[in-house]
Protein backbone atom coordinates (compact mmCIF):
# COMPACT_ATOMS: atom_id res chain seq x y z
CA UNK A 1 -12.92 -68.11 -82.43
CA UNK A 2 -15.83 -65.81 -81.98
CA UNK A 3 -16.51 -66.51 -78.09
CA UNK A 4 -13.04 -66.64 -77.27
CA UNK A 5 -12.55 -62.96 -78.93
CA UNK A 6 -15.67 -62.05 -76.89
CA UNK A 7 -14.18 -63.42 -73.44
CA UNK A 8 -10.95 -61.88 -74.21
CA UNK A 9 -13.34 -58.28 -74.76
CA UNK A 10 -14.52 -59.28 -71.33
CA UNK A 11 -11.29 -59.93 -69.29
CA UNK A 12 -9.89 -56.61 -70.70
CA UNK A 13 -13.07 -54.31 -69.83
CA UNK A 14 -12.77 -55.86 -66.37
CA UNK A 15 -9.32 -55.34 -65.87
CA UNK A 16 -10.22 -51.49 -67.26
CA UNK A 17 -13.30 -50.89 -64.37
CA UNK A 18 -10.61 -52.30 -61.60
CA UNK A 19 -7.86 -49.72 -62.91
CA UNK A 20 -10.39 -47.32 -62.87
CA UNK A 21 -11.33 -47.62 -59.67
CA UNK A 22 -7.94 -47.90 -57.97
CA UNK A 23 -6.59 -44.74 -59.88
CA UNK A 24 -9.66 -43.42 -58.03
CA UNK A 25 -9.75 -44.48 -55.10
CA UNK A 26 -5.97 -43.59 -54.81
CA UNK A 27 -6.90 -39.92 -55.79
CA UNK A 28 -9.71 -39.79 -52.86
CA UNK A 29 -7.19 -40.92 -50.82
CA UNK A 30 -4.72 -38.27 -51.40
CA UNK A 31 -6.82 -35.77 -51.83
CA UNK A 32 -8.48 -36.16 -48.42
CA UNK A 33 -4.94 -36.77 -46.76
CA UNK A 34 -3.43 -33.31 -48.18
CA UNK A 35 -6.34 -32.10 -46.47
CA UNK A 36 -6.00 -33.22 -43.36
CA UNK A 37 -2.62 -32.45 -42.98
CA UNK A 38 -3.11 -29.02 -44.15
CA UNK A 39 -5.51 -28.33 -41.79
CA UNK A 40 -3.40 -29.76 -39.14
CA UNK A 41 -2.29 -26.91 -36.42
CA UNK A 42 0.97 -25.72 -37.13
CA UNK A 43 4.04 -26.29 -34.02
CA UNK A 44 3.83 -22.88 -32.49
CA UNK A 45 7.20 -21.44 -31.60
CA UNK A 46 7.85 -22.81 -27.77
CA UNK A 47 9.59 -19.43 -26.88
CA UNK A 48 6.57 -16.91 -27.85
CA UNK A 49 3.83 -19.58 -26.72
CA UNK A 50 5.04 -19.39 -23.07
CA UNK A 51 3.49 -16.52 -20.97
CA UNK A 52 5.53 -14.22 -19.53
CA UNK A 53 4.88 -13.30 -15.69
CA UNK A 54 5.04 -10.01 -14.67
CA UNK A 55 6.69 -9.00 -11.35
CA UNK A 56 5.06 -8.47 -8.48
CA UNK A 57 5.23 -4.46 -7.41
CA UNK A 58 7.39 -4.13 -4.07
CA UNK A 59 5.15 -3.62 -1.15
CA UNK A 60 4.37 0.47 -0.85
CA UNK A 61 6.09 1.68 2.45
CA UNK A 62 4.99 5.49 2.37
CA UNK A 63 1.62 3.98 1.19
CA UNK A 64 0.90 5.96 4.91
CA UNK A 65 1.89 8.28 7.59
CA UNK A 66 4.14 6.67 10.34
CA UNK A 67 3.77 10.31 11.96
CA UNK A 68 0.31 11.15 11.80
CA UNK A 69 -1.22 9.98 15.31
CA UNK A 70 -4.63 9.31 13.32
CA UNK A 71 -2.59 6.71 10.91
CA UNK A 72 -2.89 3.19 11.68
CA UNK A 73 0.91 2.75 10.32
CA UNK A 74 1.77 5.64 12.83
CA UNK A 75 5.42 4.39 14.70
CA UNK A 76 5.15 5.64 18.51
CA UNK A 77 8.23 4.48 20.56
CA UNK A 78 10.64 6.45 23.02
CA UNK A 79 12.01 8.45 20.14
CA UNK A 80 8.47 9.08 18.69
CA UNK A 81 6.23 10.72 20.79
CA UNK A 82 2.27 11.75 20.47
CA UNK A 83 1.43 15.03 19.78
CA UNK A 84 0.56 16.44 23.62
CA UNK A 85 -3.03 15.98 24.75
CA UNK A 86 -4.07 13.82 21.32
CA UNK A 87 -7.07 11.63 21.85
CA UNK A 88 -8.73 9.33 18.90
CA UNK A 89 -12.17 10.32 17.68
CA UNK A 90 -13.93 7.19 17.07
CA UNK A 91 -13.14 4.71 20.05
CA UNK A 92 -15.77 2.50 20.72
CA UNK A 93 -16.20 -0.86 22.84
CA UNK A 94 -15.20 -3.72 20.61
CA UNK A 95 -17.82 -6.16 21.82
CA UNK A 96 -15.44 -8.90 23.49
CA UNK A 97 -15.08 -10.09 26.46
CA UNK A 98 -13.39 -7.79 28.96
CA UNK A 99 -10.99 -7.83 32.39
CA UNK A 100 -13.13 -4.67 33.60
CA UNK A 101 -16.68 -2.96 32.81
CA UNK A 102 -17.12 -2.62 29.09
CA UNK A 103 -18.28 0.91 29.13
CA UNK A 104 -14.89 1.42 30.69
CA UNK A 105 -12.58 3.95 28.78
CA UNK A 106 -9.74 1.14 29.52
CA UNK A 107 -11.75 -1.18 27.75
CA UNK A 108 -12.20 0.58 24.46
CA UNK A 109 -10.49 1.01 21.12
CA UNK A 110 -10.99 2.97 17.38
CA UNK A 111 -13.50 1.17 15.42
CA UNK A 112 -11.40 -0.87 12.77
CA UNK A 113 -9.10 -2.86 15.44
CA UNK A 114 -12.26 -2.85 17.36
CA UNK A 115 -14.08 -4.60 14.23
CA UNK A 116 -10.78 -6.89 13.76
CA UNK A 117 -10.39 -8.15 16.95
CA UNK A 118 -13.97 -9.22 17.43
CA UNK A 119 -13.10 -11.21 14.22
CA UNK A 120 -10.41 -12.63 15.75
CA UNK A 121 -11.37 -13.19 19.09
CA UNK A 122 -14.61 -15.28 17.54
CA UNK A 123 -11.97 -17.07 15.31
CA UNK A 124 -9.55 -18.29 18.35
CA UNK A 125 -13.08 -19.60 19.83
CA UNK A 126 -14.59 -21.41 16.42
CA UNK A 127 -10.98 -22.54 15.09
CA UNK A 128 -8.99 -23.78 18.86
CA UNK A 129 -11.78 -23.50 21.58
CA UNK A 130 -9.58 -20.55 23.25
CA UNK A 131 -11.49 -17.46 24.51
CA UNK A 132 -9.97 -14.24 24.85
CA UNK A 133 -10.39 -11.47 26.69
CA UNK A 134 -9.43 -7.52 26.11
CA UNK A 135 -7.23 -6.68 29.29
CA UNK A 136 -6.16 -3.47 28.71
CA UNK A 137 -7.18 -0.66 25.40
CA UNK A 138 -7.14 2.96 25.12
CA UNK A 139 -5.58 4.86 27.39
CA UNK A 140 -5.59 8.40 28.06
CA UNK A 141 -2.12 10.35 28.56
CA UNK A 142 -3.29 11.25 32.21
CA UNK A 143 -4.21 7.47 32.88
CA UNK A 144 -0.74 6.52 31.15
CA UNK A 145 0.75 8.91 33.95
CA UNK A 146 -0.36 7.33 36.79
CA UNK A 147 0.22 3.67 35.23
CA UNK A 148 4.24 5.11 34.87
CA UNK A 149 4.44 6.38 38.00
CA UNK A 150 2.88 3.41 39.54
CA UNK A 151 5.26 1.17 37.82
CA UNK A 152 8.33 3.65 39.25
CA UNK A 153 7.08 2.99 42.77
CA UNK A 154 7.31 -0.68 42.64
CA UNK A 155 10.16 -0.81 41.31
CA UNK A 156 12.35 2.25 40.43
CA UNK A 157 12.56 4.09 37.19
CA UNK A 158 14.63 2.16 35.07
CA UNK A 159 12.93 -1.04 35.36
CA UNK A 160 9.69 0.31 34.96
CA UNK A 161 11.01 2.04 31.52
CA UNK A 162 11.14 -1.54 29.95
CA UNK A 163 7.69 -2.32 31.18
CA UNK A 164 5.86 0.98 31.13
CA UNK A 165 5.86 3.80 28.65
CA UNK A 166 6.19 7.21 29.89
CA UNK A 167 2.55 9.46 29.64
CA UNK A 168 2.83 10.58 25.47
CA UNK A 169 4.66 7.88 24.81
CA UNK A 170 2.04 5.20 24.86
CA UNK A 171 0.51 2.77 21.47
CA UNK A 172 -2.15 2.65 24.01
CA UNK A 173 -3.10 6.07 23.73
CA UNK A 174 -3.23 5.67 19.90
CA UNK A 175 -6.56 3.74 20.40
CA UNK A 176 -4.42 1.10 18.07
CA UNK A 177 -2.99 -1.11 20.41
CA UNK A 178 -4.35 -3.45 23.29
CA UNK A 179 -3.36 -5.94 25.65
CA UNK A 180 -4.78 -9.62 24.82
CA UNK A 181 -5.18 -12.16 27.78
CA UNK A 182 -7.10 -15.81 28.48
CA UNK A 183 -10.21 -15.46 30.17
CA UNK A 184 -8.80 -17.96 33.21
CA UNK A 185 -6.79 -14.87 33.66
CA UNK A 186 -3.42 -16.91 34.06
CA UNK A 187 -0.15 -15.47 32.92
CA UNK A 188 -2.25 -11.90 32.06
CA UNK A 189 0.26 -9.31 31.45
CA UNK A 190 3.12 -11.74 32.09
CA UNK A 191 6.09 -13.45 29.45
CA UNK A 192 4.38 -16.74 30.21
CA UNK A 193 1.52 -15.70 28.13
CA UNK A 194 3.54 -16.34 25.54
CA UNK A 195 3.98 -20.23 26.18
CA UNK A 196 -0.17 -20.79 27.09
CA UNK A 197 -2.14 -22.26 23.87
CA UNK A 198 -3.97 -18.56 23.59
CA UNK A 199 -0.56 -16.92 23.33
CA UNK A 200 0.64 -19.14 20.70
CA UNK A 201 -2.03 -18.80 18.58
CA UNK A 202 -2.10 -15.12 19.30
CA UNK A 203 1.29 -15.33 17.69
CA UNK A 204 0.61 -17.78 14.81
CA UNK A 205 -2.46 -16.02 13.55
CA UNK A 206 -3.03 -12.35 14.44
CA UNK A 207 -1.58 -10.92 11.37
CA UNK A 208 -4.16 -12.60 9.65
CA UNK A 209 -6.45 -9.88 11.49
CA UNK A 210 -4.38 -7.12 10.97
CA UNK A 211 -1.73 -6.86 14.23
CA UNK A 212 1.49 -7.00 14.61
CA UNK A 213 2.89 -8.62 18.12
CA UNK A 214 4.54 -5.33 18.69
CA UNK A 215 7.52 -6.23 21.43
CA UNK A 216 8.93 -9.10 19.97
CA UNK A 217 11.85 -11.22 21.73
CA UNK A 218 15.62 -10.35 21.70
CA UNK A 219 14.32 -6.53 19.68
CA UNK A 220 15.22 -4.92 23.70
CA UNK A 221 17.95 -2.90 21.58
CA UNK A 222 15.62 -1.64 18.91
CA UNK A 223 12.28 -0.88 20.39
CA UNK A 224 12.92 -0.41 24.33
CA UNK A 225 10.86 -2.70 25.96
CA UNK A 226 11.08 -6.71 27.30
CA UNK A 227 8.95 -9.40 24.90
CA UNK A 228 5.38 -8.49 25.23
CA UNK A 229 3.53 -11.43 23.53
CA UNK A 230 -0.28 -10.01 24.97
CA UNK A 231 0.58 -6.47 23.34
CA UNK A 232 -1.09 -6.36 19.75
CA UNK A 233 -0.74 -3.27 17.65
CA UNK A 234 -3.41 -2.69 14.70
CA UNK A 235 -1.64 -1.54 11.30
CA UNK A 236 -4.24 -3.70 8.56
CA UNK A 237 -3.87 -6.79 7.19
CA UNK A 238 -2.05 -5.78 4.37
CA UNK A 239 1.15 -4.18 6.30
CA UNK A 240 0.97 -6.96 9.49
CA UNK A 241 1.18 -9.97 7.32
CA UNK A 242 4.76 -8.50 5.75
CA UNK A 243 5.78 -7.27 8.73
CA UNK A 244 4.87 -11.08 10.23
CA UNK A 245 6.57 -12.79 7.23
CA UNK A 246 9.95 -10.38 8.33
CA UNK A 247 10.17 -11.28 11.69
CA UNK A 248 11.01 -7.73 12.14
CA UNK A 249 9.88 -4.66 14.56
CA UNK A 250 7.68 -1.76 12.90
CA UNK A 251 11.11 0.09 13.34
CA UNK A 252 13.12 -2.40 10.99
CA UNK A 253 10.91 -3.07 9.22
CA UNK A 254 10.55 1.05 8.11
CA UNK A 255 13.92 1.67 8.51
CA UNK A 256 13.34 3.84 11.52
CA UNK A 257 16.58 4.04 14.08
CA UNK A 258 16.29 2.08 16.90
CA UNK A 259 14.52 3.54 20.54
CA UNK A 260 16.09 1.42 23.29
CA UNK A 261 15.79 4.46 25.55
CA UNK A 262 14.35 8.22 25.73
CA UNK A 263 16.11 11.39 24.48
């Protein structure tokens, strides 16, 4: 009777250590699991976690002058003339290659589109193996004069009006603008340029260097002159690429009245 009493004792303690341990264990369990899941991240609220984006400020149009004939956003058309006489203070030869002498006023222009087009007449050369050439720059109003009345000559007045601007009248004499050509010389000065692989990428990329194609196709009515794809006017990067995204004139784009003809 005495060693079944004492296996009996046995069983029982056993059976006590295995509770024990299970109501343990169990504790250890929850314990640790109330911790983790209070240390989990709460969900965050979906409509506070997204950002909001601001908007974009509208481009500054009276950032500059479109009167001041030292401005680079001046507007000169056949409404807009140049204060008589005015000559830029800084023109200097941009270091390209040119149609006459380089030390040739012709062949000069202020020292920012002078800087720019150097850019991108090296970047038409690295980028599409087309070379460039500066054909025409800066132009006095006495040289403008005799350009005019040349034109009137040829081929009377009012056909030379939507070629030729009359002396104070000129972009040339801004020191901003310039006429672009291929050094083969074909199609210089000519619509055509417009179709040759130098005239299309003229086109395509020049904003990214600050000009604007100033005489753009089928804008006779609003800025006077026939499609001029070698005429490049110098405004800055900033104003010629949303000018180039428009697809419109300076004039529309600055909501200046159209110049189709003088006053």
């Amino acid at each position: 009777m005495k060693t079944k009493k004492v296996k009996r004792s046995k069983v029982i303690t056993t059976l006590v250590v295995i509770i024990a341990f299970a109501v343990a264990g169990g504790l250890y369990w929850r314990n640790n699991n109330l911790e983790i899941v209070k240390d989990e991240p709460k969900p965050v609220n979906a409509t506070t976690s997204t950002p909001t984006e601001s908007p974009q400020p509208a481009f500054n149009k009276a950032k500059y002058s479109l009167t001041d004939p030292n401005s680079f956003w001046v507007v000169v058309n056949k409404r807009r003339p140049l204060p008589a006489g005015f000559e830029p203070a800084d023109l200097v030869p941009p270091g390209v290659p040119t149609r006459l002498s380089a030390g040739a006023p012709e062949m000069q222009v202020r020292t920012l589109p002078a800087y720019a087009m150097k850019k991108m007449f090296d970047a038409a050369q690295s980028q599409a193996s087309l070379k460039l050439m500066l054909v025409s720059g800066y132009r006095s109003e006495g040289v403008q004069r005799s350009l005019y009345a040349s034109y009137v000559a040829q081929k009377g007045q009012a056909a030379a009006d939507l070629d030729s601007a009359r002396a104070g009248f000129s972009e040339h004499q801004t020191g901003l603008a310039f006429d672009v050509g291929a050094t083969s010389g074909k199609c210089q000065v000519d619509p055509c340029f417009g179709a040759l692989p130098e005239g299309q990428w003229i086109a395509a990329n020049s904003y990214k260097y600050g000009f604007v194609v100033r005489y753009l196709p089928g804008k006779q009515a609003v800025t006077g002159y026939i499609a001029e794809p070698w005429h490049l006017r110098y405004v800055g990067e900033e104003l010629a690429t949303e000018v180039y995204r428009s697809g419109l004139t300076l004039e529309e784009f600055f909501g200046l009245p159209a110049a189709p003809d003088y006053q």
